[in-house]
C-alpha atoms as a PDB file:
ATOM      1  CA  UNK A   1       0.000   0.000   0.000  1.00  0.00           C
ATOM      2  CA  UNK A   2       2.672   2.002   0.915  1.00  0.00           C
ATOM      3  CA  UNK A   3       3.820   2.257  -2.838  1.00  0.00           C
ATOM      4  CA  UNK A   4       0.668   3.442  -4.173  1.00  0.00           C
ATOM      5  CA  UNK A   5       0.459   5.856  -1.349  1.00  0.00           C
ATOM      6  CA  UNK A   6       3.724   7.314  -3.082  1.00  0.00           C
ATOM      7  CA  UNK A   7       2.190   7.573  -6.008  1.00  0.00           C
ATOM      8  CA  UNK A   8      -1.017   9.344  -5.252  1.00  0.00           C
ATOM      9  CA  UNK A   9       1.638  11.835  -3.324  1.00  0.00           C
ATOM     10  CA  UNK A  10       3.434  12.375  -6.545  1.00  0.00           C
ATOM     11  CA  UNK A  11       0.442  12.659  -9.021  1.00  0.00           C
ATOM     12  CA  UNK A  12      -0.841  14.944  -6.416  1.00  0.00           C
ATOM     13  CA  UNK A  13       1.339  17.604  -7.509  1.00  0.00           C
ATOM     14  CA  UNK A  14       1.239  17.116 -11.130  1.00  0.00           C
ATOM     15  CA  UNK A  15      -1.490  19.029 -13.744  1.00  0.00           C
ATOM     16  CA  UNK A  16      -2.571  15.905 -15.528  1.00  0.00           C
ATOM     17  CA  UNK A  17      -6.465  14.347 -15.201  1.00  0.00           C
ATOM     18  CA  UNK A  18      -6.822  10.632 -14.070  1.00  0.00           C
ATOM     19  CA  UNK A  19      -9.767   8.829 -15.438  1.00  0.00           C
ATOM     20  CA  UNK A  20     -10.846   5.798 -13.410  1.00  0.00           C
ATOM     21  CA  UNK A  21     -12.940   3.419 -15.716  1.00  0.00           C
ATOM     22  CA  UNK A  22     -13.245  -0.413 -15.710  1.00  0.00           C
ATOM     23  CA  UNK A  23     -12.284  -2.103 -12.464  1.00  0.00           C
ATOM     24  CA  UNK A  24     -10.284  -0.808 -10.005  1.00  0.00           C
ATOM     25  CA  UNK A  25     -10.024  -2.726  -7.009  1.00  0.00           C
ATOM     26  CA  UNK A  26      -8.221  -2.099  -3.940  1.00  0.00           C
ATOM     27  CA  UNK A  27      -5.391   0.204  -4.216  1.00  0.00           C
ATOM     28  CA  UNK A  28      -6.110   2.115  -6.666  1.00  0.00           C
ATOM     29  CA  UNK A  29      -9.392   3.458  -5.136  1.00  0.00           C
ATOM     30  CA  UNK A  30      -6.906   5.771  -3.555  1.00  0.00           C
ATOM     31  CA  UNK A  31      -6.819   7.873  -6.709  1.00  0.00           C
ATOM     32  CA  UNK A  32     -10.300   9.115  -6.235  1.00  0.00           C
ATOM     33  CA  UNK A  33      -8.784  11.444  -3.517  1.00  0.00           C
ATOM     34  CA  UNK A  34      -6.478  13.218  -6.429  1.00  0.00           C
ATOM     35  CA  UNK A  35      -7.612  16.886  -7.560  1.00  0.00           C
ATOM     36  CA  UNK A  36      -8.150  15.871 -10.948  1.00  0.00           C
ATOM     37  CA  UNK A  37      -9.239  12.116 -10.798  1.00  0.00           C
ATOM     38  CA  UNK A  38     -12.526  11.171 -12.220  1.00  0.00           C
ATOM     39  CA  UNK A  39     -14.704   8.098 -12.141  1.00  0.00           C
ATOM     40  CA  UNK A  40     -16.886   6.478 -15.339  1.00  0.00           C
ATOM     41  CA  UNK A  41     -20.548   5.874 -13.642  1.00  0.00           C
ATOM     42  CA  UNK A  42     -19.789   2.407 -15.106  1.00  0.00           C
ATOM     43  CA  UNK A  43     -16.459   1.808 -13.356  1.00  0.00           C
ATOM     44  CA  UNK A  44     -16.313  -1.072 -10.835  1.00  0.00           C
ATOM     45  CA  UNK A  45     -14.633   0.035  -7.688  1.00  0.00           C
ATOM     46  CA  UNK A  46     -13.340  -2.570  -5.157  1.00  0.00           C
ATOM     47  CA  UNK A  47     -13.304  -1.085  -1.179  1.00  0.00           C
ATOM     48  CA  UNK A  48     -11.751  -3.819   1.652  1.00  0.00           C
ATOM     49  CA  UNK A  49      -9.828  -2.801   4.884  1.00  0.00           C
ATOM     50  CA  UNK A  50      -5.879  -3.105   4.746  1.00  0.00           C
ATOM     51  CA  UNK A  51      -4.606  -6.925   5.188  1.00  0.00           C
ATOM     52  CA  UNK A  52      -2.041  -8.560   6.306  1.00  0.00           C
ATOM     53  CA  UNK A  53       0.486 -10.161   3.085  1.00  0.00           C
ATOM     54  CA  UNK A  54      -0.081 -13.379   4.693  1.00  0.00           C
ATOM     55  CA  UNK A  55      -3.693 -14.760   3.855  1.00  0.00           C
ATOM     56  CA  UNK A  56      -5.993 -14.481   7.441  1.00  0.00           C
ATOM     57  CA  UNK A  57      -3.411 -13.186   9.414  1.00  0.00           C
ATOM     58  CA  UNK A  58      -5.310  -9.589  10.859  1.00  0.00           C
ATOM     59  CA  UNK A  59      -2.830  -6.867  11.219  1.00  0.00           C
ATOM     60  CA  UNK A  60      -2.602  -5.905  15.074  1.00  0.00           C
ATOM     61  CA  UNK A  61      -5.503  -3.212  15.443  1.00  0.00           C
ATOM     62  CA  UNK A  62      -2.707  -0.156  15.975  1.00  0.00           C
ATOM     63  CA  UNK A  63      -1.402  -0.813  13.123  1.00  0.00           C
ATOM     64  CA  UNK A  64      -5.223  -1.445  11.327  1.00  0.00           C
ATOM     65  CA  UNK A  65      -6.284   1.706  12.507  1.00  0.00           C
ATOM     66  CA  UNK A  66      -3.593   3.866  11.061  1.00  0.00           C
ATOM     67  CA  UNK A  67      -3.466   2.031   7.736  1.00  0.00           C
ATOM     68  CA  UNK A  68      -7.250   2.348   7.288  1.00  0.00           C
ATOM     69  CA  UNK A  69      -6.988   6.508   8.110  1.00  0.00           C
ATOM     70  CA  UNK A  70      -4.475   6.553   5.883  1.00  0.00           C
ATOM     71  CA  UNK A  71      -6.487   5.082   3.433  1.00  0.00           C
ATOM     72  CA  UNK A  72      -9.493   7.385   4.040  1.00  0.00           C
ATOM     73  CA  UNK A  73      -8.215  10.914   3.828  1.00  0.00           C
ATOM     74  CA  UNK A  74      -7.976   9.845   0.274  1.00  0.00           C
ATOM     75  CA  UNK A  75     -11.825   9.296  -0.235  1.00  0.00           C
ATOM     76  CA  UNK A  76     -14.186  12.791  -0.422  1.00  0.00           C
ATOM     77  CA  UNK A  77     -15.970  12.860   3.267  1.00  0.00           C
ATOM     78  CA  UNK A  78     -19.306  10.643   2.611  1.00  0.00           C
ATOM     79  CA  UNK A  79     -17.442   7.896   1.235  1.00  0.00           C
ATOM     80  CA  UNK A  80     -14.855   8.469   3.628  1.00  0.00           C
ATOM     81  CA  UNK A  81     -17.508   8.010   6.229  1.00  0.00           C
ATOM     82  CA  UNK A  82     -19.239   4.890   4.718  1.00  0.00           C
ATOM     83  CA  UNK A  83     -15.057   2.883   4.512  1.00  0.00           C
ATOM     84  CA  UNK A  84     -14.503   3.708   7.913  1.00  0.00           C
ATOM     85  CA  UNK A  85     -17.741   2.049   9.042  1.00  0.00           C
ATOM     86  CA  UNK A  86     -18.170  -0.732   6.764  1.00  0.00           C
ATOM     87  CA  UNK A  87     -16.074  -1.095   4.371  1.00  0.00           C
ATOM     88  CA  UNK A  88     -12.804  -1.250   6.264  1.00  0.00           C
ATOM     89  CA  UNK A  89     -13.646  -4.305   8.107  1.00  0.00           C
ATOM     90  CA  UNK A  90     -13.709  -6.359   5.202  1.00  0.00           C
ATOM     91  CA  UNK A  91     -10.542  -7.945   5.040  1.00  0.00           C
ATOM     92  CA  UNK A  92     -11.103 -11.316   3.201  1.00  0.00           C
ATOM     93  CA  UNK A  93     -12.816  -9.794  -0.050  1.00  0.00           C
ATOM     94  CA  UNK A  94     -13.930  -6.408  -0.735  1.00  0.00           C
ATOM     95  CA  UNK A  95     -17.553  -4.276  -0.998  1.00  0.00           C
ATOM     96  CA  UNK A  96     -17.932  -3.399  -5.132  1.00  0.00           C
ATOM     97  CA  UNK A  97     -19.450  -0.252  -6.114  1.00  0.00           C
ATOM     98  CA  UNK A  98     -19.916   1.481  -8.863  1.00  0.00           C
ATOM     99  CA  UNK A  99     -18.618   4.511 -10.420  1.00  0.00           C
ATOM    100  CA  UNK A 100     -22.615   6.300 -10.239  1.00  0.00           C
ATOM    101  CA  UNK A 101     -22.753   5.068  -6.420  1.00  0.00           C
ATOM    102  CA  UNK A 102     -18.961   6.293  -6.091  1.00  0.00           C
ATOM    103  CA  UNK A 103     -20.129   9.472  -7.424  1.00  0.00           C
ATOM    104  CA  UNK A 104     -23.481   9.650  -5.377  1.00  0.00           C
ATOM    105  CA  UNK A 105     -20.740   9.687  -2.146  1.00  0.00           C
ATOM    106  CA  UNK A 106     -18.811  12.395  -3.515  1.00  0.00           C
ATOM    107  CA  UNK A 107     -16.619  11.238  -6.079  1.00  0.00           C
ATOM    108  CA  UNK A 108     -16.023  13.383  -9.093  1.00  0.00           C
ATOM    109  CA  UNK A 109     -17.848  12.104 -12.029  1.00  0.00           C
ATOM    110  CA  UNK A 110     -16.045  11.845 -15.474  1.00  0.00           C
ATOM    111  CA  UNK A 111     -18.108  13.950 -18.016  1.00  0.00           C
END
């Protein structure tokens, strides 16, 4: 996670649009917190809580917590809101939206 974190940092600062479209599970949902990132209403977006590299192992709940913040400044407020109370704690698969319901929680829809 760490690495895409990075990334988001460093497109953060650049003047260039980011379309999200198709799926985009896990990870990359962090984009939707860019200034110029936009989701398709048709996209499929993948939400779960951060997870341990080793298959049902649960990260110690410090270290849960501050992962899963991280992950939610990233999201516009509502859907902040709705990751931090459901989605999160989803660890073994992930809760699939799409880009119109994305949107509906304050996501910036691609026009």
């Amino acid at each position: 996670m760490q690495q895409r974190l990075d990334e988001v940092e460093r497109l953060r600062g650049q003047d260039i649009w980011l379309r999200i479209e198709g799926i985009c599970v896990s990870a990359c949902t962090l984009y939707l917190g860019l200034p110029k990132a936009c989701v398709a209403d048709t996209a499929r977006l993948g939400f779960h809580g951060p997870r341990s590299r080793l298959a049902g192992l649960p990260l110690p709940r410090p270290i849960f917590d501050h992962l899963s913040q991280q992950m939610a400044r990233h999201y516009p407020p509502p859907l902040r809101r709705w990751f931090m109370t459901k989605a999160r704690l989803v660890t073994r698969d992930y809760y699939e939206l799409s880009g119109a319901q994305a949107v509906a929680m304050g996501a910036r829809r691609c026009e």
